[in-house]
C-alpha atoms as a PDB file:
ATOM      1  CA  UNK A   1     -64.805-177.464  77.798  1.00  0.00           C
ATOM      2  CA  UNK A   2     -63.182-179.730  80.541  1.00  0.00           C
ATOM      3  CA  UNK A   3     -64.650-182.874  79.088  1.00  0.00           C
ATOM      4  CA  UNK A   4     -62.156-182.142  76.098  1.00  0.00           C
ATOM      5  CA  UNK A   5     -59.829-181.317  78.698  1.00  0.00           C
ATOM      6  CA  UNK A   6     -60.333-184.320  80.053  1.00  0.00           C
ATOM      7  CA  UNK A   7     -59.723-186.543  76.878  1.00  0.00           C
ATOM      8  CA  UNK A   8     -56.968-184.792  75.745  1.00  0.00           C
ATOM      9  CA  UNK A   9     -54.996-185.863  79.310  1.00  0.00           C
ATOM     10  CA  UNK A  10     -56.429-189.346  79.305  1.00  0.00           C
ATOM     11  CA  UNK A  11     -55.551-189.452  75.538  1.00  0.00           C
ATOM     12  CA  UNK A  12     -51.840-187.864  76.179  1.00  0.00           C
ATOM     13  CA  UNK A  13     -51.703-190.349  79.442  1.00  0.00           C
ATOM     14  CA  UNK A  14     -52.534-193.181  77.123  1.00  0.00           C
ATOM     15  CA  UNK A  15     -50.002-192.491  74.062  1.00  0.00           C
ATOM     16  CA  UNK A  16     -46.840-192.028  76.968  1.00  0.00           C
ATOM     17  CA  UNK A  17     -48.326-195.739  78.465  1.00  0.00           C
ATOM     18  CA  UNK A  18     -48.191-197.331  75.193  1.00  0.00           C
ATOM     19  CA  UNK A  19     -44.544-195.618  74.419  1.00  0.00           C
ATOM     20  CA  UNK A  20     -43.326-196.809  77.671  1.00  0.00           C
ATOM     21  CA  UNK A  21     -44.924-200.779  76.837  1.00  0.00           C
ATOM     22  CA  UNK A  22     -43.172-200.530  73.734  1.00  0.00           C
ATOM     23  CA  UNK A  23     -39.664-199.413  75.005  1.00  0.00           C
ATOM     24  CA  UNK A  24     -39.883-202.179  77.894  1.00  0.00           C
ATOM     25  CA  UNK A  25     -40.503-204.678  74.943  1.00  0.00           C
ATOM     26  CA  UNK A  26     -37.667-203.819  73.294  1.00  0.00           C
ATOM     27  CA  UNK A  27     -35.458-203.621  76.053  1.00  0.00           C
ATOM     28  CA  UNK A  28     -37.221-207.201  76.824  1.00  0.00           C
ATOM     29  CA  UNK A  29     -36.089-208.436  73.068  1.00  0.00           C
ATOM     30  CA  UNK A  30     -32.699-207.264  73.764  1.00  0.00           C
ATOM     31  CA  UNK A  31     -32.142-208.892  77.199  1.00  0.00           C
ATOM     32  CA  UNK A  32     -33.456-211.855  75.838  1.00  0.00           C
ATOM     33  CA  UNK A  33     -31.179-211.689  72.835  1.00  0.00           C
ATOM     34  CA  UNK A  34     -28.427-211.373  75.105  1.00  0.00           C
ATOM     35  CA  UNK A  35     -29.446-214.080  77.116  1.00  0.00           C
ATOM     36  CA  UNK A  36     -29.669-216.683  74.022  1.00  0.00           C
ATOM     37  CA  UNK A  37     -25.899-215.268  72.964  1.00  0.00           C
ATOM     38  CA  UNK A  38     -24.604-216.504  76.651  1.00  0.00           C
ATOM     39  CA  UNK A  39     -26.606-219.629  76.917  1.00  0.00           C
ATOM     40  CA  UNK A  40     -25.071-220.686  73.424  1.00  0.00           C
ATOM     41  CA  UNK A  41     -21.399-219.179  74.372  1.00  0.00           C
ATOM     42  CA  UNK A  42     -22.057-221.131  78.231  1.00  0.00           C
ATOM     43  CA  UNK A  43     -23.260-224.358  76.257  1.00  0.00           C
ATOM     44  CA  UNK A  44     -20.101-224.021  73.507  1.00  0.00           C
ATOM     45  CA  UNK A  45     -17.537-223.846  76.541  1.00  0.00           C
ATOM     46  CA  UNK A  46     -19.179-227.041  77.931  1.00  0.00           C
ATOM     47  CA  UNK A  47     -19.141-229.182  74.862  1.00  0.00           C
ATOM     48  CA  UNK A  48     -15.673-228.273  73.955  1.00  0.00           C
ATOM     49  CA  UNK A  49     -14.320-228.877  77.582  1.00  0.00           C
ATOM     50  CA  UNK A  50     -16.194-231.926  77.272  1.00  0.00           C
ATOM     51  CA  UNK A  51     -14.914-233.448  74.088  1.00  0.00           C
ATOM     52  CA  UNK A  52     -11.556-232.584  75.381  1.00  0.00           C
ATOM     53  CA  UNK A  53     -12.057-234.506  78.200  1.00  0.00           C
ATOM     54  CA  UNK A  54     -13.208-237.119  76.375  1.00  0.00           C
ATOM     55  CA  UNK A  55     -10.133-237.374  74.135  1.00  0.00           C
ATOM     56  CA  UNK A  56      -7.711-237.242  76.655  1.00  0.00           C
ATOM     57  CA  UNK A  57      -9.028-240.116  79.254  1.00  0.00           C
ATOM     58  CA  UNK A  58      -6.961-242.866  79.555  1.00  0.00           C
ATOM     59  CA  UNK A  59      -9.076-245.619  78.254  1.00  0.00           C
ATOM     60  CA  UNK A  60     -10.059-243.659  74.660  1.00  0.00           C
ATOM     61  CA  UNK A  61      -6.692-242.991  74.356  1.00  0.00           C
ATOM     62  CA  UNK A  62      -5.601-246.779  75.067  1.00  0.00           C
ATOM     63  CA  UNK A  63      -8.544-248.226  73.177  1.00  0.00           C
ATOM     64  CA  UNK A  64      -7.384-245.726  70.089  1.00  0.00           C
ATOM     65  CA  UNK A  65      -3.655-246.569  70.761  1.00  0.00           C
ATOM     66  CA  UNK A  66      -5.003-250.419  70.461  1.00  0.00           C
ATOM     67  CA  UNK A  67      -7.233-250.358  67.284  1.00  0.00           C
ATOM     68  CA  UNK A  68      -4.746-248.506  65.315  1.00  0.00           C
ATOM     69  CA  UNK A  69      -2.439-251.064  66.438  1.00  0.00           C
ATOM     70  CA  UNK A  70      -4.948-253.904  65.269  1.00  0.00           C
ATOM     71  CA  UNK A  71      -5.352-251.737  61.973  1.00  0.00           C
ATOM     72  CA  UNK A  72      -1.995-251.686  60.793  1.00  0.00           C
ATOM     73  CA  UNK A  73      -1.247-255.178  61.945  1.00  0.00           C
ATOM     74  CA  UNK A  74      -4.286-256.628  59.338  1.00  0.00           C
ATOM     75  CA  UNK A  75      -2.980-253.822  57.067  1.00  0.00           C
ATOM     76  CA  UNK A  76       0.265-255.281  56.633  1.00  0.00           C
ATOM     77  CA  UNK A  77      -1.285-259.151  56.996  1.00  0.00           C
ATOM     78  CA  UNK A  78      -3.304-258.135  53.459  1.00  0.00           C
ATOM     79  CA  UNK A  79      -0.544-256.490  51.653  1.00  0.00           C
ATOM     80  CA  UNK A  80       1.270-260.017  52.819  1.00  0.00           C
ATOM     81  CA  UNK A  81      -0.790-261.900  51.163  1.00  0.00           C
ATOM     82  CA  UNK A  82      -1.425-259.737  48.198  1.00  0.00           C
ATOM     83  CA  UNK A  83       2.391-259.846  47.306  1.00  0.00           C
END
């Protein structure tokens, strides 16, 4: 009679151990889900500050200014010598 005794508490132990594994794994899913969501919204806030930096420094903005400069110049130079 107590050896069933016996199994039945190691068996009850061992079904609340596995229900407590499995809730830690979720909750472990879940931070790690959260985790991913930050690193991406982290990384997002970086790239934009960093193509806005990019687009506002003096020498893109110059070297733009110049090229489109350059562009319309030869633009008008063809239709020139088109007409």
């Amino acid at each position: 009679m107590r050896l069933y005794l016996a199994v039945a508490v190691l068996m009850l132990a061992f079904v609340a151990c596995t229900e407590a594994q499995e809730d830690s794994m979720g909750q472990r899913l879940t931070k790690f889900g959260e985790q991913v969501t930050e690193l991406g919204r982290n990384l997002g806030e970086k790239v934009k500050g960093a193509v806005e930096k990019v687009q506002t420094n003096e020498f893109v903005v110059s070297s733009r200014d110049r090229i489109r400069e350059w562009y319309n110049t030869m633009r008008t130079n063809i239709e020139d010598l088109i007409n």
